[in-house]
PDB file of N, CA and C in Angstrom:
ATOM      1  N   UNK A   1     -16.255  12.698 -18.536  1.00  0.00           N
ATOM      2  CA  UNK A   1     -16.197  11.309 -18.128  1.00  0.00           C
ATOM      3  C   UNK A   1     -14.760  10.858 -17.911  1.00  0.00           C
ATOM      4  N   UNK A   2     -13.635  11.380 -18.574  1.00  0.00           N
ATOM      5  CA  UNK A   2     -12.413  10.883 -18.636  1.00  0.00           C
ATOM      6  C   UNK A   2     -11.647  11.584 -17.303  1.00  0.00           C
ATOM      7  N   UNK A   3     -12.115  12.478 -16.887  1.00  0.00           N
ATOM      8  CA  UNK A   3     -11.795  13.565 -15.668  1.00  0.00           C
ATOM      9  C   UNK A   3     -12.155  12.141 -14.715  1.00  0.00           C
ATOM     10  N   UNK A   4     -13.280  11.753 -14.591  1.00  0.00           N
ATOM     11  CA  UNK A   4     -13.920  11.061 -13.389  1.00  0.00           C
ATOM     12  C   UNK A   4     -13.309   9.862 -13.627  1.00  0.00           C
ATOM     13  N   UNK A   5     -12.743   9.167 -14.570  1.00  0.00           N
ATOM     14  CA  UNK A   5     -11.547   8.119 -14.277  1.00  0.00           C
ATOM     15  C   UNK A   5     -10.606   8.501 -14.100  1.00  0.00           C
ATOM     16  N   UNK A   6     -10.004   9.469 -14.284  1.00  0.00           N
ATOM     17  CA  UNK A   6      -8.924   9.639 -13.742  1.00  0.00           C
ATOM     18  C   UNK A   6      -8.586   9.891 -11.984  1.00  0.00           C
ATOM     19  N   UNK A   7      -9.164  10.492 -11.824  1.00  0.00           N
ATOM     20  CA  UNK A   7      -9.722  10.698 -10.629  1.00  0.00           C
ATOM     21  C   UNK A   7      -9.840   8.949  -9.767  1.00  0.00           C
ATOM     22  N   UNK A   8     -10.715   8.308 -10.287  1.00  0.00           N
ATOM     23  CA  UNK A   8     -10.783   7.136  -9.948  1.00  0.00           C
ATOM     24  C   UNK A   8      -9.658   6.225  -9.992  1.00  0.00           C
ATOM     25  N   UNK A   9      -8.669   6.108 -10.506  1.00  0.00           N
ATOM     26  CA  UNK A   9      -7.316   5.592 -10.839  1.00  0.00           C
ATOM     27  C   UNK A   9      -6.331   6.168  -9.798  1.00  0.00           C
ATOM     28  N   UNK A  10      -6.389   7.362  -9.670  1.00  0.00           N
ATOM     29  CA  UNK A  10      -5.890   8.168  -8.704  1.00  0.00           C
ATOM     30  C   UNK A  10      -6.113   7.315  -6.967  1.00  0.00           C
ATOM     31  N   UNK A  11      -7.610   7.443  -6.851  1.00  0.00           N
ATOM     32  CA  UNK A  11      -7.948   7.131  -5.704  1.00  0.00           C
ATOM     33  C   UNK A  11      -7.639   5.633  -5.055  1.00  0.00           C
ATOM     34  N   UNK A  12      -7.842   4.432  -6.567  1.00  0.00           N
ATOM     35  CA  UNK A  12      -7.236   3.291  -6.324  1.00  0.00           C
ATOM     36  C   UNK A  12      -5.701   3.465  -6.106  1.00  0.00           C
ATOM     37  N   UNK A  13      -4.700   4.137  -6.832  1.00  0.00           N
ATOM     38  CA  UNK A  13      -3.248   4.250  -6.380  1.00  0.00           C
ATOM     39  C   UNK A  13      -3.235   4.479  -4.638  1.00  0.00           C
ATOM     40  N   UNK A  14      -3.880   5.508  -4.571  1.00  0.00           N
ATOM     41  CA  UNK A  14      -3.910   5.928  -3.441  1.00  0.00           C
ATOM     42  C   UNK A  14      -3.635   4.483  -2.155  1.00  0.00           C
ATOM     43  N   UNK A  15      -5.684   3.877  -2.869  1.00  0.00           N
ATOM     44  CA  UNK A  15      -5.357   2.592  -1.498  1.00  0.00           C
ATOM     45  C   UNK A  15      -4.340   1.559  -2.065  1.00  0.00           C
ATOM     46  N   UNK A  16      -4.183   1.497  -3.082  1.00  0.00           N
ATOM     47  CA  UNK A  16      -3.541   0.402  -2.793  1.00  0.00           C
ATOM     48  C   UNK A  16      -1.766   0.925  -2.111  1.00  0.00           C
ATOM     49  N   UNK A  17      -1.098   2.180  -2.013  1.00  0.00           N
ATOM     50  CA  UNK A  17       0.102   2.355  -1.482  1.00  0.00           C
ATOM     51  C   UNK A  17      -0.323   2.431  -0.089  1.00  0.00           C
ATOM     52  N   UNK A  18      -1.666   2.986   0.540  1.00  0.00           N
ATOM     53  CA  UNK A  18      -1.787   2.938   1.792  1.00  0.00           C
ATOM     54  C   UNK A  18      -1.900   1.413   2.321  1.00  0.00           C
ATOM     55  N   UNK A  19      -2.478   0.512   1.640  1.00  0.00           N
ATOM     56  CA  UNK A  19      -2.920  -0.746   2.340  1.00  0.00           C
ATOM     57  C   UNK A  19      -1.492  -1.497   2.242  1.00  0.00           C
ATOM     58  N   UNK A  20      -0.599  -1.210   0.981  1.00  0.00           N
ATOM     59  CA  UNK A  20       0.744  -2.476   0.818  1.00  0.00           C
ATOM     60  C   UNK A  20       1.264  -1.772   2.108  1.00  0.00           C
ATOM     61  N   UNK A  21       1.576  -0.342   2.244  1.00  0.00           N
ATOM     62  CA  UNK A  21       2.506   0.204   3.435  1.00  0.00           C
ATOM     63  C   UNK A  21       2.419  -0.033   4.708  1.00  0.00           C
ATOM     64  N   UNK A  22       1.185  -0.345   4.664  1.00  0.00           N
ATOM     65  CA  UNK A  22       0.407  -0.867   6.309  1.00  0.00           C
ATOM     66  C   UNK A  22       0.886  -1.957   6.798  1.00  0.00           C
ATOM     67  N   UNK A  23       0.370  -2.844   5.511  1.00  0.00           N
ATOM     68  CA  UNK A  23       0.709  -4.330   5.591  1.00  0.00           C
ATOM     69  C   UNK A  23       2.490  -4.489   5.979  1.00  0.00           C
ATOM     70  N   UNK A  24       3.104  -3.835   5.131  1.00  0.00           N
ATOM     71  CA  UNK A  24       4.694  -3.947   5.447  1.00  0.00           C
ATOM     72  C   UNK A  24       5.267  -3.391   6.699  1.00  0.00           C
ATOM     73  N   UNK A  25       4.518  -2.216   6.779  1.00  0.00           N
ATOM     74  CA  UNK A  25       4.873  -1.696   8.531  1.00  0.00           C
ATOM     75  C   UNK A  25       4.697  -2.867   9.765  1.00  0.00           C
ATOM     76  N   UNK A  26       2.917  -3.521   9.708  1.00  0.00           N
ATOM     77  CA  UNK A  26       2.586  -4.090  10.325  1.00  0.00           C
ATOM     78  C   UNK A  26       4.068  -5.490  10.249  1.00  0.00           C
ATOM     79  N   UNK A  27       3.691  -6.350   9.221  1.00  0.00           N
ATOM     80  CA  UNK A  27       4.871  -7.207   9.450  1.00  0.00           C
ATOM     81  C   UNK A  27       6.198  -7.138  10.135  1.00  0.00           C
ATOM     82  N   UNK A  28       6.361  -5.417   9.771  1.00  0.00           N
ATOM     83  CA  UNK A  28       8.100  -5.014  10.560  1.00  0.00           C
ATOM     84  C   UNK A  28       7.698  -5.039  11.851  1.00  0.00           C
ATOM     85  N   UNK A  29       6.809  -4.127  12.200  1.00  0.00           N
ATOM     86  CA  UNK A  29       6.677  -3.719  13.539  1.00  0.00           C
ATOM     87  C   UNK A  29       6.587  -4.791  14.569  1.00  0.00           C
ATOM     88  N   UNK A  30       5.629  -5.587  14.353  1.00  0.00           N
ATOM     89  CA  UNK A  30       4.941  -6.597  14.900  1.00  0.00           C
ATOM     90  C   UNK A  30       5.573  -8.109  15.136  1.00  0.00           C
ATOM     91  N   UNK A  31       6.997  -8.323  14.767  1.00  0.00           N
ATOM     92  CA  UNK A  31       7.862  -9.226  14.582  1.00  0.00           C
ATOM     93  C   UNK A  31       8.334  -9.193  16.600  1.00  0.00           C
ATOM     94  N   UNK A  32       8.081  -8.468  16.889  1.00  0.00           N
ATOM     95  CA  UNK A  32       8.476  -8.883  18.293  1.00  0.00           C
ATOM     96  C   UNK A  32       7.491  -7.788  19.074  1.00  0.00           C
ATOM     97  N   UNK A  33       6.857  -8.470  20.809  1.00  0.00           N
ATOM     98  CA  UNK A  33       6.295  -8.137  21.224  1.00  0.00           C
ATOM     99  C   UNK A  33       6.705  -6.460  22.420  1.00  0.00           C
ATOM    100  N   UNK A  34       5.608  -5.239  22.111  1.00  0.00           N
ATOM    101  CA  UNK A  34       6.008  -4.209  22.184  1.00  0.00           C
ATOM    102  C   UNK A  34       5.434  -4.067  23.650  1.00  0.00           C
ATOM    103  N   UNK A  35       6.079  -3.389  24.804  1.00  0.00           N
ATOM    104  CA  UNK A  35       5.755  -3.582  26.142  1.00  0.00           C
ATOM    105  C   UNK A  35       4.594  -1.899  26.429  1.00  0.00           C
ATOM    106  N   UNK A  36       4.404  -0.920  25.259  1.00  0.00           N
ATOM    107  CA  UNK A  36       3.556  -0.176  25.870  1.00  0.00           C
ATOM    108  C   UNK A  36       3.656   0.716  24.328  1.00  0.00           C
ATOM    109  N   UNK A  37       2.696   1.898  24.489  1.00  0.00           N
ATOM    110  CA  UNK A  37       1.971   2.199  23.444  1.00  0.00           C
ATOM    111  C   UNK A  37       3.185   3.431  22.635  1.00  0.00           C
ATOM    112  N   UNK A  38       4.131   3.839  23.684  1.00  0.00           N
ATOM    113  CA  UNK A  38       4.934   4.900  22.912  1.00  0.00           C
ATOM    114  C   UNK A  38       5.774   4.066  22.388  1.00  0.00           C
ATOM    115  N   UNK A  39       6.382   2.752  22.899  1.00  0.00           N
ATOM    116  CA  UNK A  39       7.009   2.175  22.316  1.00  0.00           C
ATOM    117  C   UNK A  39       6.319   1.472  21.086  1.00  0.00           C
ATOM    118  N   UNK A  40       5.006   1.350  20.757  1.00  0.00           N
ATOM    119  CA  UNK A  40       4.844   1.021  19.291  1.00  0.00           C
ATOM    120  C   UNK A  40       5.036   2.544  18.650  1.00  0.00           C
ATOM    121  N   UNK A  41       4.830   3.384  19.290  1.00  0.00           N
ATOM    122  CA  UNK A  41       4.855   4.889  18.173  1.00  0.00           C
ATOM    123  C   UNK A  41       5.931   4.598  17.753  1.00  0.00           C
ATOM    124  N   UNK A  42       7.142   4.843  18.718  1.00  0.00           N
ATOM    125  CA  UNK A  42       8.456   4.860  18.227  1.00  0.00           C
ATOM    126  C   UNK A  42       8.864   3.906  17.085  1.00  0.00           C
ATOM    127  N   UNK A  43       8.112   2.703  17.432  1.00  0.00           N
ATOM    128  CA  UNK A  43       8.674   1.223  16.427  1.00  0.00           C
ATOM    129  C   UNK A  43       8.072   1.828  14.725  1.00  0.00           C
ATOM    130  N   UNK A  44       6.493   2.893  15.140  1.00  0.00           N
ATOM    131  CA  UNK A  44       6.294   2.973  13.540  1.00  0.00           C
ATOM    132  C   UNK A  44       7.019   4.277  12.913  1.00  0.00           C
ATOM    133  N   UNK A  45       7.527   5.192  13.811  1.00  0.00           N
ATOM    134  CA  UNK A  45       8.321   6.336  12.995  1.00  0.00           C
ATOM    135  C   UNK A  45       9.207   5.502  13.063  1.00  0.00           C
ATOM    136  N   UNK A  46      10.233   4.789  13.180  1.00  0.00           N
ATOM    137  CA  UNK A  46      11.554   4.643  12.922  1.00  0.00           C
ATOM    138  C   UNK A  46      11.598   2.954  11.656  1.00  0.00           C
ATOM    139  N   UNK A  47      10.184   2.144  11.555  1.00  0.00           N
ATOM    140  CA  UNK A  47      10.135   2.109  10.082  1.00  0.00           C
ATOM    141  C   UNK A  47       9.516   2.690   9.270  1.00  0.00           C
ATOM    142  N   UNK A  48       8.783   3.983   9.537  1.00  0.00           N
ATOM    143  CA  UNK A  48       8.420   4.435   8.101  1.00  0.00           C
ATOM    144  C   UNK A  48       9.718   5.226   7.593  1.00  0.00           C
ATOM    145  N   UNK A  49      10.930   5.437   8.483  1.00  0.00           N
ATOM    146  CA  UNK A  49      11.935   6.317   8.195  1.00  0.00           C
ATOM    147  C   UNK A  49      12.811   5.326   8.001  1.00  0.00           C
ATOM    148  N   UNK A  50      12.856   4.066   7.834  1.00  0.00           N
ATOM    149  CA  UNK A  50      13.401   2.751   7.003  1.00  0.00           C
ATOM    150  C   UNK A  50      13.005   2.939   5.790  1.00  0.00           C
ATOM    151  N   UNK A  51      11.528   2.705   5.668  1.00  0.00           N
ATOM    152  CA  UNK A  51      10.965   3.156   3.977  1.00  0.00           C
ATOM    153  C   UNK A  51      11.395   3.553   3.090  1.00  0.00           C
ATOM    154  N   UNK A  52      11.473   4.923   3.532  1.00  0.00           N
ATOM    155  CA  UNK A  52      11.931   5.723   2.408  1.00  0.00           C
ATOM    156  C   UNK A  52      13.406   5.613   2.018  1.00  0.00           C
ATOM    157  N   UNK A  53      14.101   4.904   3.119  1.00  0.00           N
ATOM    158  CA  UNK A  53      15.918   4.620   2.892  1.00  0.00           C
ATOM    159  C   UNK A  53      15.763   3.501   2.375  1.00  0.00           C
ATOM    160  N   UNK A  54      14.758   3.047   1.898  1.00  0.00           N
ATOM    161  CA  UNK A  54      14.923   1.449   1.211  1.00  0.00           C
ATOM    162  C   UNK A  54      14.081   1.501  -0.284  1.00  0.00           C
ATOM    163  N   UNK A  55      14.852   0.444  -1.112  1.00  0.00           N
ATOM    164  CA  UNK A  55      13.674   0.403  -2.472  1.00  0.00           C
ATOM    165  C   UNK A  55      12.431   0.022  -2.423  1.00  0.00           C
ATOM    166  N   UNK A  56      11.949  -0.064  -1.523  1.00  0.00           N
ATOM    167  CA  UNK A  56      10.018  -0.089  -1.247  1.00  0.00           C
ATOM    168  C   UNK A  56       9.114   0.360  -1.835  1.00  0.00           C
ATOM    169  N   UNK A  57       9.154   1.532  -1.943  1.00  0.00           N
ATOM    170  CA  UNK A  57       8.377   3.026  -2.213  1.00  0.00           C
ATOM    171  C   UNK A  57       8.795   2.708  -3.652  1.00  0.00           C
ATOM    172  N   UNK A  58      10.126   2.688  -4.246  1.00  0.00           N
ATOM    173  CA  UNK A  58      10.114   2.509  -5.728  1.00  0.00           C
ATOM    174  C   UNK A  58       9.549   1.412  -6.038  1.00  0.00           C
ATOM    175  N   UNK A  59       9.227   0.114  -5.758  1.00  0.00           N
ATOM    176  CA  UNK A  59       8.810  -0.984  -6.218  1.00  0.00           C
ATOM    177  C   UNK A  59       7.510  -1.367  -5.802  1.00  0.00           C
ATOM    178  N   UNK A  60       6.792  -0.671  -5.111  1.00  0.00           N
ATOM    179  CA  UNK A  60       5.608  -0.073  -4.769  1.00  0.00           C
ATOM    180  C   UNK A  60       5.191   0.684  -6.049  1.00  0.00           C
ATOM    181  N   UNK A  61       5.788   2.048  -6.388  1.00  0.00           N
ATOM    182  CA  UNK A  61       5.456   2.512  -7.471  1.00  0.00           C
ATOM    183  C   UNK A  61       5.658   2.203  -8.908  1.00  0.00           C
ATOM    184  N   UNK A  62       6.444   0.936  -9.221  1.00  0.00           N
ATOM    185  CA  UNK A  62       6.655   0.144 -10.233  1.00  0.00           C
ATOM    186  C   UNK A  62       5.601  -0.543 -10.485  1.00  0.00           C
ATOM    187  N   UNK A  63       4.983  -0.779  -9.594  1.00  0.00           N
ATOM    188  CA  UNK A  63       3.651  -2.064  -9.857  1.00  0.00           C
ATOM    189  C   UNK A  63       2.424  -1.678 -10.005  1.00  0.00           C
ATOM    190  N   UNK A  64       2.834  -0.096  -9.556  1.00  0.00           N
ATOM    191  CA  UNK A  64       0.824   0.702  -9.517  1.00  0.00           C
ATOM    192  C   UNK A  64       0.591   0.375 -11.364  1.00  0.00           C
ATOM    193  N   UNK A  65       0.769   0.883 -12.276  1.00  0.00           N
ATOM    194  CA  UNK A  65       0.728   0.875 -14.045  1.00  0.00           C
ATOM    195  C   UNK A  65      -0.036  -0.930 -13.759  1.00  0.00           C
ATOM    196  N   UNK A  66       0.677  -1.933 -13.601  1.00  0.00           N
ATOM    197  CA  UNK A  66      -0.006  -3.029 -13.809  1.00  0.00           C
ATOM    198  C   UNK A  66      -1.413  -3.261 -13.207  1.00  0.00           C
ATOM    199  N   UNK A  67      -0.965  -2.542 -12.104  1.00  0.00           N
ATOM    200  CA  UNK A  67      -2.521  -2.427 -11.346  1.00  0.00           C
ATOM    201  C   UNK A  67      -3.857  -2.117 -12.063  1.00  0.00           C
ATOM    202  N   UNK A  68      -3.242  -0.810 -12.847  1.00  0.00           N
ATOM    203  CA  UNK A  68      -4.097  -0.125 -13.503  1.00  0.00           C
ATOM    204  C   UNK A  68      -5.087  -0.401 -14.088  1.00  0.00           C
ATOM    205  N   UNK A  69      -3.892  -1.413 -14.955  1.00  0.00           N
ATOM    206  CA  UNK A  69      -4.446  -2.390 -16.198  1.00  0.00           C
ATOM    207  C   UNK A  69      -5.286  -3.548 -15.546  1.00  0.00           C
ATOM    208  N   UNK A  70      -5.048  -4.097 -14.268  1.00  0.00           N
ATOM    209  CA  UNK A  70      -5.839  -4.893 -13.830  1.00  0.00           C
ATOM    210  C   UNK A  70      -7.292  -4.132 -13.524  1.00  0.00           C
ATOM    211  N   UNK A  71      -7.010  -3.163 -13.202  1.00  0.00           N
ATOM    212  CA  UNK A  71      -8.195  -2.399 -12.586  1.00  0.00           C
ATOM    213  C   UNK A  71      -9.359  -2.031 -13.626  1.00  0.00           C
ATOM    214  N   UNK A  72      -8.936  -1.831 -14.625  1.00  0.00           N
ATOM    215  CA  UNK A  72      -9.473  -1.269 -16.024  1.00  0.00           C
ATOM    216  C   UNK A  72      -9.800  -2.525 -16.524  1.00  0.00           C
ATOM    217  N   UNK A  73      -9.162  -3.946 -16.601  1.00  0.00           N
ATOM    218  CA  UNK A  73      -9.760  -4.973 -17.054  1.00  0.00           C
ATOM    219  C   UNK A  73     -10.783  -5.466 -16.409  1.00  0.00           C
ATOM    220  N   UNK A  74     -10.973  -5.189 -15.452  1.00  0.00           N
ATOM    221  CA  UNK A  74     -12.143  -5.900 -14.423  1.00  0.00           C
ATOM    222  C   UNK A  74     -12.974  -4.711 -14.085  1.00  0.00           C
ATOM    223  N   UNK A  75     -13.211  -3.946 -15.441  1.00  0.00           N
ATOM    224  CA  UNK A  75     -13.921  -2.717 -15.007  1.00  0.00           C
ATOM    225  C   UNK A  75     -14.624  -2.122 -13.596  1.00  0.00           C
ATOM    226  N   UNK A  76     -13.123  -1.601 -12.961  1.00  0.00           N
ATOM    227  CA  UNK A  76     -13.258  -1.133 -11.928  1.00  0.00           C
ATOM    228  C   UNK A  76     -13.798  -2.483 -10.653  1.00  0.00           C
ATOM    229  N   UNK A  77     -14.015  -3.633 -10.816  1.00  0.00           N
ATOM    230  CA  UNK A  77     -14.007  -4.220 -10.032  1.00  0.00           C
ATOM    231  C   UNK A  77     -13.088  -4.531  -9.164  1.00  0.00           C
ATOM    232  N   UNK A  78     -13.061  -5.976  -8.464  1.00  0.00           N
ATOM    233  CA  UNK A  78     -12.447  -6.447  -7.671  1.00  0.00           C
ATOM    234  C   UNK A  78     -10.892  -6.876  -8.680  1.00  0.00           C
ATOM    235  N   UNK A  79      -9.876  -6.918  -7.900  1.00  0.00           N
ATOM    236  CA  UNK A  79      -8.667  -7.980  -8.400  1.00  0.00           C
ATOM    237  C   UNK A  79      -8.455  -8.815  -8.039  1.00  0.00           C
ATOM    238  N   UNK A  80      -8.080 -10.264  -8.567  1.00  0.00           N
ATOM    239  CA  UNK A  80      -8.170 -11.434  -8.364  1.00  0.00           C
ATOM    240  C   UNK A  80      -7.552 -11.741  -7.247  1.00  0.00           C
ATOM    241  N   UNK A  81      -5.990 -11.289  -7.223  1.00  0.00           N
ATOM    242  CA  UNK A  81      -5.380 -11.450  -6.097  1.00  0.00           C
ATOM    243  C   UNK A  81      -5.134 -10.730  -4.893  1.00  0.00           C
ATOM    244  N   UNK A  82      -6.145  -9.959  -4.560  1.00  0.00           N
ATOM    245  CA  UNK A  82      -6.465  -9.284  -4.076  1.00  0.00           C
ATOM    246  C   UNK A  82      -7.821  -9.649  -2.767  1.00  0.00           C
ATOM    247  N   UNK A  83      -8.979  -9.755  -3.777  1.00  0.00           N
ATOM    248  CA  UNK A  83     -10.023 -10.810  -3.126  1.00  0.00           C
ATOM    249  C   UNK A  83     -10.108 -12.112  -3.872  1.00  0.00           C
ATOM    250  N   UNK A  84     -10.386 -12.916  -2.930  1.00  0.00           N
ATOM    251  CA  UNK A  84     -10.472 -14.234  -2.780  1.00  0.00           C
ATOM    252  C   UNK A  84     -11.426 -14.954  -2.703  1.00  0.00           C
ATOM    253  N   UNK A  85     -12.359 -15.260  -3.850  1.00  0.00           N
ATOM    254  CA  UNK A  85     -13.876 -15.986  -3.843  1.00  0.00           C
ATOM    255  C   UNK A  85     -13.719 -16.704  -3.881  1.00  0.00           C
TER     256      UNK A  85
END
């Protein structure tokens, strides 16, 4: 049983670094209008290669542990600030 939470903790880290990274790409990228489709490629390799030259990724991974604890308090449910009832 402790295998299969872990596992599960795992998989929430997972979305939640994919969904904050999205969200932050999207905001960078999307700040001015892109005239064709290689030029958005280009706009997202050259901020995900901002990313990693910036404290993001560390403060991203500073906050997963609280998550945790949110995640585990709301047994495996939703997070408050997260969804919005």
């Amino acid at each position: 049983m402790g295998n299969v939470k872990c596992r599960t903790i795992y998989i929430y880290i997972y979305i939640y670094i994919y969904i904050y990274i999205w969200g932050y790409l999207k905001v960078q990228i999307f700040t001015h209008t892109l005239p064709d489709i290689n030029s958005l490629k280009n706009a997202i390799r050259q901020e995900i290669a901002n990313v990693t030259q910036q404290d993001t990724l560390r403060r991203v991974m500073a906050s997963v542990p609280g998550r945790w604890q949110q995640c585990l308090g709301c047994h495996g449910g939703h997070l408050q600030d997260v969804l919005k009832t």
